[in-house]
N, C-alpha and C. Protein backbone atom coordinates (compact mmCIF):
# COMPACT_ATOMS: atom_id res chain seq x y z
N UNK A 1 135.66 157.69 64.82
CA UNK A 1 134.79 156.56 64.58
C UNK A 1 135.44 155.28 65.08
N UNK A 2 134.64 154.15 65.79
CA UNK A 2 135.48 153.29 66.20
C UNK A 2 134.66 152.35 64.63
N UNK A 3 135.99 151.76 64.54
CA UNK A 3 135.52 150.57 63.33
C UNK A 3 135.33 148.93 64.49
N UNK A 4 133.92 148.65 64.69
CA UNK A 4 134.06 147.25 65.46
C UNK A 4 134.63 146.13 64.86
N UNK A 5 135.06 145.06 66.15
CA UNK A 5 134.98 143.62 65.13
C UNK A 5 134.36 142.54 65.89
N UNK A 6 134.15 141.53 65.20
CA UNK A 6 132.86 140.71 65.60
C UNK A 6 133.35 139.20 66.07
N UNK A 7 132.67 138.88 67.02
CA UNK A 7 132.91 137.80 67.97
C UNK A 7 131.75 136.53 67.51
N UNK A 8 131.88 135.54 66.86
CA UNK A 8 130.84 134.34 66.98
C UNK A 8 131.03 133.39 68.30
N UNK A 9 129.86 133.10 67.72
CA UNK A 9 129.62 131.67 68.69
C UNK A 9 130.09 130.40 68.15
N UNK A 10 130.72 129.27 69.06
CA UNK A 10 131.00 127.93 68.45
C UNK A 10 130.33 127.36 67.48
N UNK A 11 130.74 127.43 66.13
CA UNK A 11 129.91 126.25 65.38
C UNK A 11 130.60 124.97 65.18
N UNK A 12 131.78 124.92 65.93
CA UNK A 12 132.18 123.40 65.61
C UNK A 12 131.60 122.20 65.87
N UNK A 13 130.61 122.48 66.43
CA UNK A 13 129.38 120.91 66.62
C UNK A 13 129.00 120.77 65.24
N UNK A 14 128.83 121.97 64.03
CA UNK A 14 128.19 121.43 62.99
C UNK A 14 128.77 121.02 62.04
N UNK A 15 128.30 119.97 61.09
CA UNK A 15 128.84 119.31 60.07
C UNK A 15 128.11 119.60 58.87
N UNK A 16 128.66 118.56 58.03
CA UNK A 16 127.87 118.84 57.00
C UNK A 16 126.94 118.46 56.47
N UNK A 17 126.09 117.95 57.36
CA UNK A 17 124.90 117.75 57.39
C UNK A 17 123.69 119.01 57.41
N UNK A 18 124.55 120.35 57.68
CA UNK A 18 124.20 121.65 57.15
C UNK A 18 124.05 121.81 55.86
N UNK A 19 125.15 121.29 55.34
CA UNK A 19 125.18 121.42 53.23
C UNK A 19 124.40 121.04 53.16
N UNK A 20 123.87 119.73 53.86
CA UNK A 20 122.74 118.73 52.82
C UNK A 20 121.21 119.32 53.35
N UNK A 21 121.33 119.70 54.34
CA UNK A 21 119.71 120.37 54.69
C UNK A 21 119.38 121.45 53.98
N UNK A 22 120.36 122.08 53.35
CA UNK A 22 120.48 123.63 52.23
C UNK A 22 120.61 123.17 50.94
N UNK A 23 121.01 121.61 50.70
CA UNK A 23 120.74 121.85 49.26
C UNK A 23 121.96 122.11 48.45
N UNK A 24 123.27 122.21 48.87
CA UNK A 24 124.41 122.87 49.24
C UNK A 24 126.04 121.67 48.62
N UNK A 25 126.91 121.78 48.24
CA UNK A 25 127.69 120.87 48.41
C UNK A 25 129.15 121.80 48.99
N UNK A 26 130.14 120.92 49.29
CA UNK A 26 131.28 121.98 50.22
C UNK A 26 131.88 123.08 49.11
N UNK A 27 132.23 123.73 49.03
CA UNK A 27 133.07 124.64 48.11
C UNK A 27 132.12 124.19 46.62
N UNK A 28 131.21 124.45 46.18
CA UNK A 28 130.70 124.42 45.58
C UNK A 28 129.48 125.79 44.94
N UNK A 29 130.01 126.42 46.22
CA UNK A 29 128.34 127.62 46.20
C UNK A 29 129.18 129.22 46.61
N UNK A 30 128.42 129.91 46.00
CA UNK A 30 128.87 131.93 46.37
C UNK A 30 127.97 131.62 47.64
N UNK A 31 128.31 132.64 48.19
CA UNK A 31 127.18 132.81 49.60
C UNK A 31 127.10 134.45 49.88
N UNK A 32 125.87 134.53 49.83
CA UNK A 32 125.49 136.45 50.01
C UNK A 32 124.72 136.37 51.51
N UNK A 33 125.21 136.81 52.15
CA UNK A 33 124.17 136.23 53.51
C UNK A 33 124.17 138.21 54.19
N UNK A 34 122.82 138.69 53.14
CA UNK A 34 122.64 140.21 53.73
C UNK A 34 120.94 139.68 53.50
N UNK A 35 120.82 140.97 54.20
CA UNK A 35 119.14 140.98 54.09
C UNK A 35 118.84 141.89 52.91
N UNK A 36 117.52 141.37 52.68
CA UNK A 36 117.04 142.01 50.77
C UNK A 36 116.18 143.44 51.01
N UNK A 37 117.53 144.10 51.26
CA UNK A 37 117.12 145.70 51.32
C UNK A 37 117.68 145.97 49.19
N UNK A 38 117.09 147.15 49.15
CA UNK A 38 117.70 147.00 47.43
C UNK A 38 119.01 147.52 47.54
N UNK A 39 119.88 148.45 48.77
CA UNK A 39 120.54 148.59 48.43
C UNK A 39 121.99 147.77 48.41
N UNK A 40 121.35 147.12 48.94
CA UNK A 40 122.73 145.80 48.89
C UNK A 40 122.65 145.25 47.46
N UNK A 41 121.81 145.15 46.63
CA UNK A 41 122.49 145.14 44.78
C UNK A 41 122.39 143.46 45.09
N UNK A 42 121.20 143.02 45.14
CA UNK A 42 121.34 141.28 44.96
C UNK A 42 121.54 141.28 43.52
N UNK A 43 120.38 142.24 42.52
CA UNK A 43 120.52 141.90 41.18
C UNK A 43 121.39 141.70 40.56
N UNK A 44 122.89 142.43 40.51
CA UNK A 44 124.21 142.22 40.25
C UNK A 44 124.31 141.13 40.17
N UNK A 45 124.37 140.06 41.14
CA UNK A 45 124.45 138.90 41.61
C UNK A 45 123.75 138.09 40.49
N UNK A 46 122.76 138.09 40.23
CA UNK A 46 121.43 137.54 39.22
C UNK A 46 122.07 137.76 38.16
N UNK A 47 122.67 138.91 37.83
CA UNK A 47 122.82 139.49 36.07
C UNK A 47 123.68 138.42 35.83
N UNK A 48 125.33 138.27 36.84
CA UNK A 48 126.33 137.54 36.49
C UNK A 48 126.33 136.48 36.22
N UNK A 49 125.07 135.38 37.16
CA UNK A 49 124.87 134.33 36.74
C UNK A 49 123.64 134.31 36.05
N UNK A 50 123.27 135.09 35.41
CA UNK A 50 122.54 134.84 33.89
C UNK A 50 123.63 134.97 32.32
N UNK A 51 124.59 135.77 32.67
CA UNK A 51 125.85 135.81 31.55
C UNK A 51 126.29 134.46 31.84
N UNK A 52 127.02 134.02 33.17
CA UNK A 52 127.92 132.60 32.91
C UNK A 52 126.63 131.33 32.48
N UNK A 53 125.63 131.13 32.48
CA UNK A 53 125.08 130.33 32.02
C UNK A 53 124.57 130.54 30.99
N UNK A 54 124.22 131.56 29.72
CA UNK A 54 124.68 131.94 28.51
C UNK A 54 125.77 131.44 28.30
N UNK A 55 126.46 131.60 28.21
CA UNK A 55 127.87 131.35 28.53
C UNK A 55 128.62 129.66 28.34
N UNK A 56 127.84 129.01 29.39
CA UNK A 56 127.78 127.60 29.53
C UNK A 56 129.14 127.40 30.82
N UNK A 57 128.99 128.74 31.23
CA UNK A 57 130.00 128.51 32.28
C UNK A 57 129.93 128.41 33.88
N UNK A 58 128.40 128.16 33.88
CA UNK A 58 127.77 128.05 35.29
C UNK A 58 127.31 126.70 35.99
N UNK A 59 128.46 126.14 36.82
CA UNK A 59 128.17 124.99 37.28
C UNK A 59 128.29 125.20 39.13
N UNK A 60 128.04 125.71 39.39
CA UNK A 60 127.72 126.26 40.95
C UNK A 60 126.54 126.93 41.27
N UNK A 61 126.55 127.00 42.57
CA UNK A 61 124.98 127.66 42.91
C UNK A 61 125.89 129.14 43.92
N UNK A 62 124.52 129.61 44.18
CA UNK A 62 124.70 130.79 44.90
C UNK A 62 123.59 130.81 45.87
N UNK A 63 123.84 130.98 46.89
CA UNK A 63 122.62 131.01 48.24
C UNK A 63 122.50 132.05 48.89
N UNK A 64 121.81 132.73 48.91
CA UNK A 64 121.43 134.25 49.66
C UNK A 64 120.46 133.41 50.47
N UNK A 65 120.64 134.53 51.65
CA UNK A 65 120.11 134.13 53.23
C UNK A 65 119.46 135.69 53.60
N UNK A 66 118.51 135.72 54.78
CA UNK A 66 118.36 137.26 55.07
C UNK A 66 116.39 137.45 55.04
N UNK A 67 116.37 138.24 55.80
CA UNK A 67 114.93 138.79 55.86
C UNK A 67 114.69 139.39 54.56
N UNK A 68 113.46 138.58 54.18
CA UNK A 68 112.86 138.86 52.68
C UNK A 68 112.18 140.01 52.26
N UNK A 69 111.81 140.83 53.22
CA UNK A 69 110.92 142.03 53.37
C UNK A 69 111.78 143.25 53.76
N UNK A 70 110.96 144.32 52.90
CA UNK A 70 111.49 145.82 53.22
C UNK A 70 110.43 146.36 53.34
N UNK A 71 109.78 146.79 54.36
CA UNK A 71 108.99 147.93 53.83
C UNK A 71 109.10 148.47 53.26
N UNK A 72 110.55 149.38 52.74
CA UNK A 72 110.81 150.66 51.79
C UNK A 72 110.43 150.23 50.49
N UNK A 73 111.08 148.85 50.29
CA UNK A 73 110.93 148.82 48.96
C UNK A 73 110.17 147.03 48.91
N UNK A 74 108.73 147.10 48.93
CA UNK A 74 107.87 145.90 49.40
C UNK A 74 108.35 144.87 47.74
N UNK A 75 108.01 145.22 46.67
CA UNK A 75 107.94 144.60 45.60
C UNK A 75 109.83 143.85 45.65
N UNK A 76 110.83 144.51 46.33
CA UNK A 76 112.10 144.02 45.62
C UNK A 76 112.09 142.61 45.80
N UNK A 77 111.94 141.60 47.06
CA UNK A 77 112.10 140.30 46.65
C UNK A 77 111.71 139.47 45.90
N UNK A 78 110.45 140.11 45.39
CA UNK A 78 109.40 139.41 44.41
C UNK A 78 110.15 139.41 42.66
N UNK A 79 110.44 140.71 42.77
CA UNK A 79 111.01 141.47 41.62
C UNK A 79 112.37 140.27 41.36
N UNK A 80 113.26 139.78 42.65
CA UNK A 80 114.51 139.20 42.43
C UNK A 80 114.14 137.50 41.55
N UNK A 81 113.02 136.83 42.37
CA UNK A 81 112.41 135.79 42.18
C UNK A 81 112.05 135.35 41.13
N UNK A 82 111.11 136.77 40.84
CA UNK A 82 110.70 136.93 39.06
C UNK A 82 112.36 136.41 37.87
N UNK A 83 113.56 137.67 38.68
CA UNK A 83 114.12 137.77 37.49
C UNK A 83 115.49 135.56 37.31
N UNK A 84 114.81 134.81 38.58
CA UNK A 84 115.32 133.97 38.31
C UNK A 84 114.43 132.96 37.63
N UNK A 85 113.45 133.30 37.82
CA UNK A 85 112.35 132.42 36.88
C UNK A 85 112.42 132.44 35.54
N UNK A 86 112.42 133.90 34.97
CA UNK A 86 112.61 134.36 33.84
C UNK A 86 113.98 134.39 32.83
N UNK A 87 114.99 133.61 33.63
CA UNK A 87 115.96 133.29 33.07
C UNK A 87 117.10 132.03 33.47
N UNK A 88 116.06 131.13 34.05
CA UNK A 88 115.79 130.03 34.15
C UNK A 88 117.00 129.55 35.27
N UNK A 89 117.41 130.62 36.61
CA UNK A 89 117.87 130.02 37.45
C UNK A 89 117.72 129.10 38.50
N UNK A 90 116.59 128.47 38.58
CA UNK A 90 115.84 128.15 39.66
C UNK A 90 117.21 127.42 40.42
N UNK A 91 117.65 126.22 39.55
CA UNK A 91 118.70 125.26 39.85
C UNK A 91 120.19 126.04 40.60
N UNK A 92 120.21 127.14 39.78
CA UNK A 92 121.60 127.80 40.94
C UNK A 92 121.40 128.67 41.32
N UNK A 93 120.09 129.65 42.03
CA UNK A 93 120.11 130.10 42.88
C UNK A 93 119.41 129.33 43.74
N UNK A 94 119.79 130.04 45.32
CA UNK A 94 118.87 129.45 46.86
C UNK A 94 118.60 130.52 47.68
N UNK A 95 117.27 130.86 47.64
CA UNK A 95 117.03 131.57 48.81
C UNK A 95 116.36 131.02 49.78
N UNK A 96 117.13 131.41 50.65
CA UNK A 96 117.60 130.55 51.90
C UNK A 96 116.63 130.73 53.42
N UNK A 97 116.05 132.01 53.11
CA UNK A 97 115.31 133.01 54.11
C UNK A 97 116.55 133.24 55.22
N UNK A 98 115.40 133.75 56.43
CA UNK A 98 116.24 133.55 57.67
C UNK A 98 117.26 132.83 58.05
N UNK A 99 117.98 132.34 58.66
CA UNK A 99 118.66 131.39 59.15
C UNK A 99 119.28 131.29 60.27
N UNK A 100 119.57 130.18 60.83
CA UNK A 100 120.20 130.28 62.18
C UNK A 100 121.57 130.92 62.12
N UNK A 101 122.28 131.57 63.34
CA UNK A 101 123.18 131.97 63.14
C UNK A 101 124.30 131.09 62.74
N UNK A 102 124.46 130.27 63.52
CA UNK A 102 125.47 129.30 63.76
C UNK A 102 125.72 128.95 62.34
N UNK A 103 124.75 128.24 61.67
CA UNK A 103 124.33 127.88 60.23
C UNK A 103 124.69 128.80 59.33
N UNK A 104 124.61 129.94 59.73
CA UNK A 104 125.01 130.83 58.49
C UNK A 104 126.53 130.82 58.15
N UNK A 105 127.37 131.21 59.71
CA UNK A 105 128.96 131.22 59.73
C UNK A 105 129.31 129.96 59.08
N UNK A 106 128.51 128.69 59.40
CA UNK A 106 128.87 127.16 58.82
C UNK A 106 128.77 127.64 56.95
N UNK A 107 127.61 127.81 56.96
CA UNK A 107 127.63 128.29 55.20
C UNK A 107 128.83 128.73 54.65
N UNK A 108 129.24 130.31 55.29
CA UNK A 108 130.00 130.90 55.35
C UNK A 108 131.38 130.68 55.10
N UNK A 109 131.77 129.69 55.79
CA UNK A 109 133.03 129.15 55.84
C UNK A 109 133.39 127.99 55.14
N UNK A 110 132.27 126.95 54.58
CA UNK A 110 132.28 126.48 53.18
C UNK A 110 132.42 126.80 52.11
N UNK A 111 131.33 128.07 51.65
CA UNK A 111 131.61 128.53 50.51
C UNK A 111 133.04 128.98 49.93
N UNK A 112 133.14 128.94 48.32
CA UNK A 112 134.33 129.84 47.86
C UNK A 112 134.13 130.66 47.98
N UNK A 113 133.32 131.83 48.19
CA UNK A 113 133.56 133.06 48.65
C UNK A 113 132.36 133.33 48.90
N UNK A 114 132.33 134.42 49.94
CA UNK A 114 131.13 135.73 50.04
C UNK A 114 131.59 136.53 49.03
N UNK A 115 130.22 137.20 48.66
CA UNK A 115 129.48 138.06 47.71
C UNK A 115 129.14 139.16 48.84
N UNK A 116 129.53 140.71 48.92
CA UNK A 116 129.21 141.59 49.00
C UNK A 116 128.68 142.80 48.30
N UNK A 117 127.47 142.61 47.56
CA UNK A 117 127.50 143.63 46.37
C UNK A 117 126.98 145.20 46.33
N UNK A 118 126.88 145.51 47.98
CA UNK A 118 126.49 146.61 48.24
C UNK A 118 126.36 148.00 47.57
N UNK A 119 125.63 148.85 46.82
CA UNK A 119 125.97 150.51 46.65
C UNK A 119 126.35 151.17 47.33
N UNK A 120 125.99 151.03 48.75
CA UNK A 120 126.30 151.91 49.73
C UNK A 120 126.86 150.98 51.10
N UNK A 121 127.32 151.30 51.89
CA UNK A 121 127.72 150.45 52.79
C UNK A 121 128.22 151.16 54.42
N UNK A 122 128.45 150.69 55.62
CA UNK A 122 128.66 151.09 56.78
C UNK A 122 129.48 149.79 56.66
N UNK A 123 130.46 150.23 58.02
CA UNK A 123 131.12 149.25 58.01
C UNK A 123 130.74 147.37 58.35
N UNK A 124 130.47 146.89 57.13
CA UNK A 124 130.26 145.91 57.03
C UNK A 124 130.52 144.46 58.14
N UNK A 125 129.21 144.29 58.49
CA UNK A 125 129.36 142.85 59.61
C UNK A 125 129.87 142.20 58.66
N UNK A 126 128.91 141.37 57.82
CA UNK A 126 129.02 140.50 56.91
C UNK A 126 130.95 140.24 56.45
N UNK A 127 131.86 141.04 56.12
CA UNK A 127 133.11 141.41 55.78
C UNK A 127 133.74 141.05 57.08
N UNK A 128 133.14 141.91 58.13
CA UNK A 128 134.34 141.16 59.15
C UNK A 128 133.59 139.33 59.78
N UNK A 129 132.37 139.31 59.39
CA UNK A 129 132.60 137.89 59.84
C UNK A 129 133.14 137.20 58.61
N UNK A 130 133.54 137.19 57.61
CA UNK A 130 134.54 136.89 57.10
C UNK A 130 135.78 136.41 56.97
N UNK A 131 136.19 137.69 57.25
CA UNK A 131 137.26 138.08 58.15
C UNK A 131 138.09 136.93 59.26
N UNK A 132 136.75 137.08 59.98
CA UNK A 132 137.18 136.21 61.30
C UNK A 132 137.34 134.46 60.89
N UNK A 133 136.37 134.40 59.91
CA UNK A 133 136.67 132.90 59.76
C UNK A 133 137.98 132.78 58.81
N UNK A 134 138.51 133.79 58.01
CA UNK A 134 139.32 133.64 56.89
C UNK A 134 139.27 133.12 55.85
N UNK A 135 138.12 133.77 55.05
CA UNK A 135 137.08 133.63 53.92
C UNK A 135 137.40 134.93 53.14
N UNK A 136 137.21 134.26 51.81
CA UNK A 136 137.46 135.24 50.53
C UNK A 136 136.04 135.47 50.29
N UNK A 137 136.61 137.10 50.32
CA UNK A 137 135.13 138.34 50.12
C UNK A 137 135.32 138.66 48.78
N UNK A 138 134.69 138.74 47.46
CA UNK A 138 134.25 139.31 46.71
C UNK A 138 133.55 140.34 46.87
N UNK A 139 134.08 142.22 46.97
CA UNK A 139 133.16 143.21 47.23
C UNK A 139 132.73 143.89 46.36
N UNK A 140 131.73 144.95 46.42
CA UNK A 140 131.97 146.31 45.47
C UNK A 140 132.77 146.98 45.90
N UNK A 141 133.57 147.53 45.01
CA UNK A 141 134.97 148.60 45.27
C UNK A 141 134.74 149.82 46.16
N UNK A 142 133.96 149.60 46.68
CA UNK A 142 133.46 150.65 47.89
C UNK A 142 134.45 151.22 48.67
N UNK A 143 134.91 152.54 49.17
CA UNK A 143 135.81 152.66 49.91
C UNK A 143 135.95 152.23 51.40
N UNK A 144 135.14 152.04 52.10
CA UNK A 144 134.51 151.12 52.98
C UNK A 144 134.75 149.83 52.57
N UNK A 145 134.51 149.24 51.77
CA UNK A 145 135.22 147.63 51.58
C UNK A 145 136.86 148.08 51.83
N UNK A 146 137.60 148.75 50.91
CA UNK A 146 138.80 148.53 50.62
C UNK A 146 139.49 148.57 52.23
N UNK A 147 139.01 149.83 53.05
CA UNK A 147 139.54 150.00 54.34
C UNK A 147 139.44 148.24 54.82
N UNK A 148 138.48 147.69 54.42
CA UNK A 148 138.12 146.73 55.64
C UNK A 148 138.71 145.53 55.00
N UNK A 149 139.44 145.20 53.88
CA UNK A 149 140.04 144.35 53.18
C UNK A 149 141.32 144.42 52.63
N UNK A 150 141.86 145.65 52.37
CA UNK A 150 142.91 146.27 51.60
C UNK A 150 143.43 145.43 50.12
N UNK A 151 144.55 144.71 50.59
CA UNK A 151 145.26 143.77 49.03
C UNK A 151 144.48 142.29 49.36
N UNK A 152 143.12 141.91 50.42
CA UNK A 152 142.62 140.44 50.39
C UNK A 152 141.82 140.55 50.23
N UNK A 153 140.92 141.56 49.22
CA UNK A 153 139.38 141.34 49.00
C UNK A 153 139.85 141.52 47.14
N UNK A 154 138.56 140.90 46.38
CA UNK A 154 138.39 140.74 45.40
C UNK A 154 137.36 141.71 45.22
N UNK A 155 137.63 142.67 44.44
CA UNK A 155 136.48 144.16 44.30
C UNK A 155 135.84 144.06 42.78
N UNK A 156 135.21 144.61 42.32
CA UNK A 156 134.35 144.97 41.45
C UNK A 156 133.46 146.53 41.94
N UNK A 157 133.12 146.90 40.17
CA UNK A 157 132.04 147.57 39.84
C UNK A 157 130.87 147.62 40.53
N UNK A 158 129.69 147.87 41.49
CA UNK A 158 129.20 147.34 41.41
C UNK A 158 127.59 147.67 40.75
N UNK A 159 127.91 147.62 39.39
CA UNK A 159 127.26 148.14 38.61
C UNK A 159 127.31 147.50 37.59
N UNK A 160 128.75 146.86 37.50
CA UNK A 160 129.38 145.70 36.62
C UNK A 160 129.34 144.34 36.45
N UNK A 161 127.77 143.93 35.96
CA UNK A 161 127.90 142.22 36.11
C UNK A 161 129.17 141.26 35.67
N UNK A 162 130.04 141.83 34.49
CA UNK A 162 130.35 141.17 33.83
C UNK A 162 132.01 141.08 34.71
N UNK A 163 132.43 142.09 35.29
CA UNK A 163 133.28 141.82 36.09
C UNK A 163 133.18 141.37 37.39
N UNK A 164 132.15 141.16 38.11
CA UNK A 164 131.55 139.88 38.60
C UNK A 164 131.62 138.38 38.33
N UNK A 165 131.20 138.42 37.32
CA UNK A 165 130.94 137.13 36.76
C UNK A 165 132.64 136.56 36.47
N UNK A 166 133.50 137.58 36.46
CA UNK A 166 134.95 137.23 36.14
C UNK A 166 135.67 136.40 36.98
N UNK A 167 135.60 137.17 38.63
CA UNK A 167 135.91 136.78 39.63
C UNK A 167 135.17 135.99 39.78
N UNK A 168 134.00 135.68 39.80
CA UNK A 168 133.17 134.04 40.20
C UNK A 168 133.60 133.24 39.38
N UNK A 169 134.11 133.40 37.78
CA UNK A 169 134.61 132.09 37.13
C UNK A 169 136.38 131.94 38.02
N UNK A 170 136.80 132.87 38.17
CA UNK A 170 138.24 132.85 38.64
C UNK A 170 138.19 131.72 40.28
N UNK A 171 137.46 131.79 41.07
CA UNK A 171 137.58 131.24 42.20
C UNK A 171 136.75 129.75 42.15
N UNK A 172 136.10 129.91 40.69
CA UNK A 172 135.59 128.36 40.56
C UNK A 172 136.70 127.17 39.32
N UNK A 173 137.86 127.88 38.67
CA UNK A 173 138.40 127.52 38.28
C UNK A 173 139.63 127.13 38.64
N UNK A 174 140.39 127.84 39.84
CA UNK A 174 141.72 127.66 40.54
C UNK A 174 141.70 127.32 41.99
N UNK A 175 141.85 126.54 42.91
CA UNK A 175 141.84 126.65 43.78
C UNK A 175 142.63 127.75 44.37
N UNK A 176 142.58 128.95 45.19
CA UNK A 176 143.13 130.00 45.65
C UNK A 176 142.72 130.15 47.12
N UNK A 177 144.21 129.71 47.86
CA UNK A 177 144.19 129.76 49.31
C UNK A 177 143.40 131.20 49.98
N UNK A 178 143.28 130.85 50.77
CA UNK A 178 142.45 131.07 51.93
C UNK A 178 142.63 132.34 52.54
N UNK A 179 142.71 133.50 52.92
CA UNK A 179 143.56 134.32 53.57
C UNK A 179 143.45 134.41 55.01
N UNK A 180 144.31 135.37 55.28
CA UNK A 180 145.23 134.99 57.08
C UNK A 180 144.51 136.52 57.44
N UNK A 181 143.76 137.06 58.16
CA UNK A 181 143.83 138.10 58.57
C UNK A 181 144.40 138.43 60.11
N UNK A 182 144.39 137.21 60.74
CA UNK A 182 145.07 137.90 61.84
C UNK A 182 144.21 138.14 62.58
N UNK A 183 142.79 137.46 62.66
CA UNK A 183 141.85 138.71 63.36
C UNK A 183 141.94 138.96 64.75
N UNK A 184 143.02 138.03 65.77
CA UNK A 184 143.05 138.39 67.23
C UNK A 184 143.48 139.97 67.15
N UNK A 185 144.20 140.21 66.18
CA UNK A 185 144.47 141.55 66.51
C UNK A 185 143.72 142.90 66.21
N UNK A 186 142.92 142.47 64.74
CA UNK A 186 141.72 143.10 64.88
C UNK A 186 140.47 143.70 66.46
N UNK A 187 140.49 142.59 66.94
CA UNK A 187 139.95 141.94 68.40
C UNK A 187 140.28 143.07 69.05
N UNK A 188 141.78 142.64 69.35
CA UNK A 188 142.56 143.59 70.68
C UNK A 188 142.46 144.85 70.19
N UNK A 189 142.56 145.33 69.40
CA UNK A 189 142.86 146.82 68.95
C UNK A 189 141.11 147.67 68.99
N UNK A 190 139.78 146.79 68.63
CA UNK A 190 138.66 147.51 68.78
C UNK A 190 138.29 147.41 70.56
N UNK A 191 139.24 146.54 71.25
CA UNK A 191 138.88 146.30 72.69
C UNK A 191 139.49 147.33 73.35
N UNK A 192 140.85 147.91 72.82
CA UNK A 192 141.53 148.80 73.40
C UNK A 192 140.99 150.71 73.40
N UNK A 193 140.42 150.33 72.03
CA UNK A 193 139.87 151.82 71.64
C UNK A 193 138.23 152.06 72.10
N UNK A 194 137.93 150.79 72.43
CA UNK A 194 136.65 150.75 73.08
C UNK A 194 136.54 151.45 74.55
N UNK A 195 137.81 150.48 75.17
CA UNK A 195 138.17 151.15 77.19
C UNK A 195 138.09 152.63 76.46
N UNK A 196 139.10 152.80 75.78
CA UNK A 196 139.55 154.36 76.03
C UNK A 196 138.25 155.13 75.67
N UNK A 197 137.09 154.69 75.32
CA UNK A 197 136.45 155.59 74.59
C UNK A 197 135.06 155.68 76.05
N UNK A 198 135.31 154.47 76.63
CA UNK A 198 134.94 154.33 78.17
C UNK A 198 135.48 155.42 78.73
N UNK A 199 137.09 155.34 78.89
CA UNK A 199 137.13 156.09 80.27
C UNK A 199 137.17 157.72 80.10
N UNK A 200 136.98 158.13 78.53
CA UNK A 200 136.75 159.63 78.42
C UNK A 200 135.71 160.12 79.02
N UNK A 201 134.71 158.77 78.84
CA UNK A 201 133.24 159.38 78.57
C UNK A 201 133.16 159.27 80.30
N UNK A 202 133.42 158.70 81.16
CA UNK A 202 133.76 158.36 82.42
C UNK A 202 134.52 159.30 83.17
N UNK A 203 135.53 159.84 82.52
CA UNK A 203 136.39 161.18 82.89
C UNK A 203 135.66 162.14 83.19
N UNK A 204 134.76 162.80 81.84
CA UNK A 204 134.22 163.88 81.66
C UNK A 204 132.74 163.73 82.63
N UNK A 205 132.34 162.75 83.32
CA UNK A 205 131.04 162.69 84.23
C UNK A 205 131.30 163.26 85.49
């Protein structure tokens, strides 16, 4: 299996005049930027910040981004919407819809962390654009996360709001640097196994 890694485009033209068109302040917000299939587990997300504001411990927002529609499962975004109405998130959650790319990595790299709360998973874009900017991932303990994060991802249950909600009070209470992944070498190493996987297939013609 080749594991890829992912190349953006310049967003250094943008400022933060992105935060303010989203609603947004700098290090202030989680950011989930998947599309609302059910199995990516937005609800997780919902449960935790319905405990920290019980709680009285919810002073941040959270912004999910992503195509709102599944065919498979038509009712889930409606279903997510419902459950912030009904427990009075309107103020810290944002759904964000679509978004430009550029805009998203900008999100991305503001926030205190991405939110990955997947059940199931392939090797995760979302994680390595991460990655590349050197952004703290909050995942589900997926074995697929761990490969793709090892000792720099923050894991959870993901089944477990409440250890969720742990790590979101933890990264809104301490400032906690940034991590280094290194990703040129990530880069070189899927570029190298890429040729070779060229010139087999090139050999054998």
């Amino acid at each position: 299996m080749l594991n890829f890694a992912v190349h953006h485009p310049n967003f250094n033209d943008l400022n933060e005049n992105i935060l303010e068109k989203y609603n947004l302040k700098k290090e202030n917000y989680f950011f989930s930027p998947n599309q609302f299939w059910k199995h990516k587990n937005h609800t997780v997300i919902l449960k935790a910040l319905s405990q920290l504001k019980t709680q009285g411990q919810l002073d941040f927002k959270v912004a999910f981004s992503g195509k709102e529609d599944d065919y498979r499962n038509p009712a889930y975004f409606k279903e997510l919407k419902e459950y912030v109405a009904q427990n009075n998130l309107n103020k810290e959650v944002q759904f964000l819809g679509f978004i430009d790319r550029k805009e998203q990595l900008y999100l991305m790299q503001n926030a205190l962390a991405i939110i990955q709360p997947s059940l199931f998973e392939g090797w995760s874009t979302v994680v390595e654009d991460a990655k590349r900017i050197n952004q703290h991932c909050i995942v589900s303990n997926l074995k697929v996360h761990q490969e793709q994060l090892g000792d720099k991802g923050y894991y959870f249950t993901p089944t477990d709001e409440n250890e969720l909600a742990a790590l979101m009070c933890q990264f809104t209470k301490i400032k906690i640097a940034k991590p280094d992944f290194n990703y040129q070498e990530n880069s070189k190493f899927f570029g190298i196994n890429f040729l070779k996987i060229i010139n087999r297939i090139i050999a054998t013609t």
